[in-house]
Protein backbone atom coordinates (compact mmCIF):
# COMPACT_ATOMS: atom_id res chain seq x y z
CA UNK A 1 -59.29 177.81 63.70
CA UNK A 2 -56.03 179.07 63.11
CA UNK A 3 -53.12 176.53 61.52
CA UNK A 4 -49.80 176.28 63.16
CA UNK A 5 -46.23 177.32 61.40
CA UNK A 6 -45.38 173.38 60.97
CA UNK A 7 -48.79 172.55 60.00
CA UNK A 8 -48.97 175.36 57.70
CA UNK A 9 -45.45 174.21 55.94
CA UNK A 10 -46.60 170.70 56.11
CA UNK A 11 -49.88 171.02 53.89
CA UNK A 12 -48.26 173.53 51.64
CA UNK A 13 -45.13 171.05 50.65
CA UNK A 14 -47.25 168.25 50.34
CA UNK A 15 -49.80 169.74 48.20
CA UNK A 16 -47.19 171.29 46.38
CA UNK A 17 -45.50 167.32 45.72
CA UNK A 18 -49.33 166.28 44.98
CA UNK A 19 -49.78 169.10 42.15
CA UNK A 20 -46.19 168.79 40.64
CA UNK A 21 -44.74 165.24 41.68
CA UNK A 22 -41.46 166.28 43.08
CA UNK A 23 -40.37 168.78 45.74
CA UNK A 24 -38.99 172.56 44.62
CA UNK A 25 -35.02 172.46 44.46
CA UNK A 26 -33.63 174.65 46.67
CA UNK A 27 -31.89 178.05 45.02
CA UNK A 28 -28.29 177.83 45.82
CA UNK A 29 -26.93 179.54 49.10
CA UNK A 30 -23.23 181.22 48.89
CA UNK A 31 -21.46 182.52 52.09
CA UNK A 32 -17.98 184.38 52.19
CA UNK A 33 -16.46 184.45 56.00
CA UNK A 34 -13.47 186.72 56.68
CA UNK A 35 -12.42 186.09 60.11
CA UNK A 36 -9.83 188.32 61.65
CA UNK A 37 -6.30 186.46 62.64
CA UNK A 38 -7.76 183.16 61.40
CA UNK A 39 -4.64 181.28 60.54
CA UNK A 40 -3.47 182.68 64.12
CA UNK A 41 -6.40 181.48 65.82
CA UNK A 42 -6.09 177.82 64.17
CA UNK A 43 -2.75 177.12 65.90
CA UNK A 44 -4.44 178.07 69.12
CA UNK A 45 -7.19 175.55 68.62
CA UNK A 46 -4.77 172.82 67.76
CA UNK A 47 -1.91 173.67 70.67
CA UNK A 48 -4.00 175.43 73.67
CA UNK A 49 -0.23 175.95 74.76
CA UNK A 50 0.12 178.68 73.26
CA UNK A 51 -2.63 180.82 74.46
CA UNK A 52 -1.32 184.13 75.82
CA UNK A 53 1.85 184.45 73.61
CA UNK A 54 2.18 186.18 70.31
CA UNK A 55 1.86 184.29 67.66
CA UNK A 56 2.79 185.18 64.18
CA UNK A 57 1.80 183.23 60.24
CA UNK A 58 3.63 183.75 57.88
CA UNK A 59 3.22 183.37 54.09
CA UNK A 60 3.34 180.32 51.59
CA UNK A 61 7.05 181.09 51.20
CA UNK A 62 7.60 182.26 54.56
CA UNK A 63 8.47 185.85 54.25
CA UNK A 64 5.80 187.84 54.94
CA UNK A 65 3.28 188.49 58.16
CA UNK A 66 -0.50 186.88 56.78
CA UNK A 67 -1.79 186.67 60.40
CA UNK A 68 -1.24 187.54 63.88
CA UNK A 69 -2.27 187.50 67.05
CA UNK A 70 -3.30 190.34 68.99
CA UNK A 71 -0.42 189.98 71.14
CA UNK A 72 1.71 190.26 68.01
CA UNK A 73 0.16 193.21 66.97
CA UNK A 74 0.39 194.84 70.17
CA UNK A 75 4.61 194.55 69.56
CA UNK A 76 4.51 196.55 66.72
CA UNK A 77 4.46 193.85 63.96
CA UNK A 78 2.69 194.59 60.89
CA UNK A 79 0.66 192.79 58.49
CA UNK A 80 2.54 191.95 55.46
CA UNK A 81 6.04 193.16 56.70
CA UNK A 82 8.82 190.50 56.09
CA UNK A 83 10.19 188.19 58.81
CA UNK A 84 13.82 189.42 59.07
CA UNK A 85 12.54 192.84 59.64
CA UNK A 86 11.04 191.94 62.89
CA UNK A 87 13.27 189.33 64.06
CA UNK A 88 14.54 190.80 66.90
CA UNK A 89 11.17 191.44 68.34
CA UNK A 90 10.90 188.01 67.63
CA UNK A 91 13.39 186.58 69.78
CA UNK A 92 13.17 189.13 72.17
CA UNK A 93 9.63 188.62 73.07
CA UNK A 94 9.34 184.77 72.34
CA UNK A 95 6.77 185.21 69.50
CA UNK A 96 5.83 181.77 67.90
CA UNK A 97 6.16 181.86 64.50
CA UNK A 98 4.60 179.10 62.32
CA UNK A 99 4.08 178.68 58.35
CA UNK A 100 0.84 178.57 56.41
CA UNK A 101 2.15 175.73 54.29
């Protein structure tokens, strides 16, 4: 007679506790996410408004392009290029530009 997954799990951890008293402690699990146009994406979750225009972040001090939208992208701006270099595509093409602060 074969023993189920759960069952299986269920006599090893508890015969484990009986033997030792206490439960393993799980090893430590570490994830790193890099999501493409996060800071970008954010605004869209928070104002659905803007869905469909390009969207621009830029940085702490707000000089610099740290995330855009594909619709930004598509005019030509560049990651990392300062905002007064692109701020006639800017008002031109009624790209929202926000801060990451």
């Amino acid at each position: 007679m074969g023993l189920s997954a759960c069952s299986w799990k269920t006599r090893t951890i508890s015969q484990y506790k009986s033997r030792t008293g206490s439960l393993p402690l799980p090893s430590p699990v570490f994830a790193l996410v890099d999501c493409n146009k996060f800071y970008a994406s954010c605004e869209r979750v928070f104002n659905p408004r803007l869905n469909g225009f390009p969207i621009i972040v830029l940085s702490n001090t707000d000089g610099c392009m740290v995330a855009r939208s594909n619709e930004a992208k598509a005019l030509g701006i560049g990651m990392g290029v300062p905002e007064f270099m692109v701020r006639d595509i800017i008002r031109t093409h009624q790209v929202q530009v926000f801060s990451s602060n």
